[in-house]
Protein backbone atom coordinates (compact mmCIF):
# COMPACT_ATOMS: atom_id res chain seq x y z
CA UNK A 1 16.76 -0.37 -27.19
CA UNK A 2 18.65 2.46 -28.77
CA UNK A 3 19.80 2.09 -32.59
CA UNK A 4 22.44 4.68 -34.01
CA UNK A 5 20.79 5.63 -37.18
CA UNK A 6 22.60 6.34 -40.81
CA UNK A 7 23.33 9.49 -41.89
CA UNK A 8 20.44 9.44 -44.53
CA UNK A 9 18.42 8.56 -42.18
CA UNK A 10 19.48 11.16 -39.48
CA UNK A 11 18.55 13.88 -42.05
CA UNK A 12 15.19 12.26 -42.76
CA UNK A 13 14.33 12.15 -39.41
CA UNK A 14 16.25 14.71 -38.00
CA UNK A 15 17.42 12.95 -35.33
CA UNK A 16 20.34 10.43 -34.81
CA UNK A 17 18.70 8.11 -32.16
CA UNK A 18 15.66 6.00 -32.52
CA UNK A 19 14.15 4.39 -29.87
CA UNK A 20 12.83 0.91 -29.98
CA UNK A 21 9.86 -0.35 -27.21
CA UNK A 22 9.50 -3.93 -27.63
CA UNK A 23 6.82 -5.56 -26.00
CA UNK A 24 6.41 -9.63 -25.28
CA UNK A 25 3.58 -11.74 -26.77
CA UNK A 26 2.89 -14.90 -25.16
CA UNK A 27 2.44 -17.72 -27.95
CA UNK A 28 0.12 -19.41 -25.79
CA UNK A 29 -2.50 -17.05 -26.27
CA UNK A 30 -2.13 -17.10 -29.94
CA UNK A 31 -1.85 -21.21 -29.96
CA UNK A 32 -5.25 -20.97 -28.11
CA UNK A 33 -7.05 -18.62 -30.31
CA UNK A 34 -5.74 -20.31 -33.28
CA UNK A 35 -7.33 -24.10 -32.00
CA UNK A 36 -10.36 -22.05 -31.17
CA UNK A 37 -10.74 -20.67 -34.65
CA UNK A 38 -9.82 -24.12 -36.18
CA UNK A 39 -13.18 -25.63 -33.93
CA UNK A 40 -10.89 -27.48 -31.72
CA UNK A 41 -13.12 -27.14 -29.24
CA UNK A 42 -15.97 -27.86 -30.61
CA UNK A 43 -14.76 -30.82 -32.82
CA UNK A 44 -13.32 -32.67 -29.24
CA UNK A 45 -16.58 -31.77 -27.41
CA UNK A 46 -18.83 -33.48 -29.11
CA UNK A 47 -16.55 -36.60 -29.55
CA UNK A 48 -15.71 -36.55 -25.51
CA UNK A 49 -19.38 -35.82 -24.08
CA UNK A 50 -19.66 -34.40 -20.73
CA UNK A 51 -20.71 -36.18 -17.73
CA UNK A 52 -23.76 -35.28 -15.96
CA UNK A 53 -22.37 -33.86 -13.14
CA UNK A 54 -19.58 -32.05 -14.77
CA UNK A 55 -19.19 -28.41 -14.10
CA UNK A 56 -16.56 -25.75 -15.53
CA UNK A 57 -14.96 -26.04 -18.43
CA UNK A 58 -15.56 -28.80 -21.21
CA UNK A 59 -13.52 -31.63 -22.34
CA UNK A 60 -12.46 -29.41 -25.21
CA UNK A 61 -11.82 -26.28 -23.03
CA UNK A 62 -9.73 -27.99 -21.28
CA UNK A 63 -7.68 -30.29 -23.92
CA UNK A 64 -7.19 -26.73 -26.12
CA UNK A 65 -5.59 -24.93 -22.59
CA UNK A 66 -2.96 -27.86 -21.72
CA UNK A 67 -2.04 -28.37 -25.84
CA UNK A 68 -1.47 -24.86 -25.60
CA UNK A 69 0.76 -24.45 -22.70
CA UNK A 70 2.53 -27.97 -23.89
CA UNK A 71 3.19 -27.21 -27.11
CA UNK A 72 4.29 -23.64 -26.34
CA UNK A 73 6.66 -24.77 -24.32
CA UNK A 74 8.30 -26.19 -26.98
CA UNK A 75 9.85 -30.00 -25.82
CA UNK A 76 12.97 -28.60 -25.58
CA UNK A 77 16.00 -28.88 -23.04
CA UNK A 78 14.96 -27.65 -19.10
CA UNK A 79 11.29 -27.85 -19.75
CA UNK A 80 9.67 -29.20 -17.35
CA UNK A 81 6.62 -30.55 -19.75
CA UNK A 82 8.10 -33.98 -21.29
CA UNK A 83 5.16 -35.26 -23.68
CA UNK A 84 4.97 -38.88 -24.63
């Protein structure tokens, strides 16, 4: 993005464009690290044991990855998430 600076500003600088790079962060990411430092995790884990035969991810793993992706997508119009 280009932004036409001010004249006060153009002097500062000494230039009379500044260029903008915006980059994207994914909330889900952030919804997820934010459960995990809250003990999400660890809290629904030991409520929701594993079975014996269970491999991969946990109970809580998993429950933390699909609140993250549901909530993130926000309920809104042309989601295709609908949460009851």
């Amino acid at each position: 993005m280009r932004v036409q600076l001010a004249q006060q500003a153009q002097e500062i600088l000494g230039k009379s464009d500044l260029v903008i790079i915006t980059e994207r962060v994914d909330d889900v990411a952030l919804l997820i690290g934010q459960m995990v430092q809250m003990g999400v995790v660890e809290v629904l884990d030991r409520h929701i044991p594993r079975h014996w035969k269970q491999r991969g991810l946990s109970w809580g793993w998993t429950a933390v990855i699909w609140l993250g992706v549901c909530l993130s997508k926000g309920g809104g119009p042309g989601d295709d998430i609908t949460i009851r």
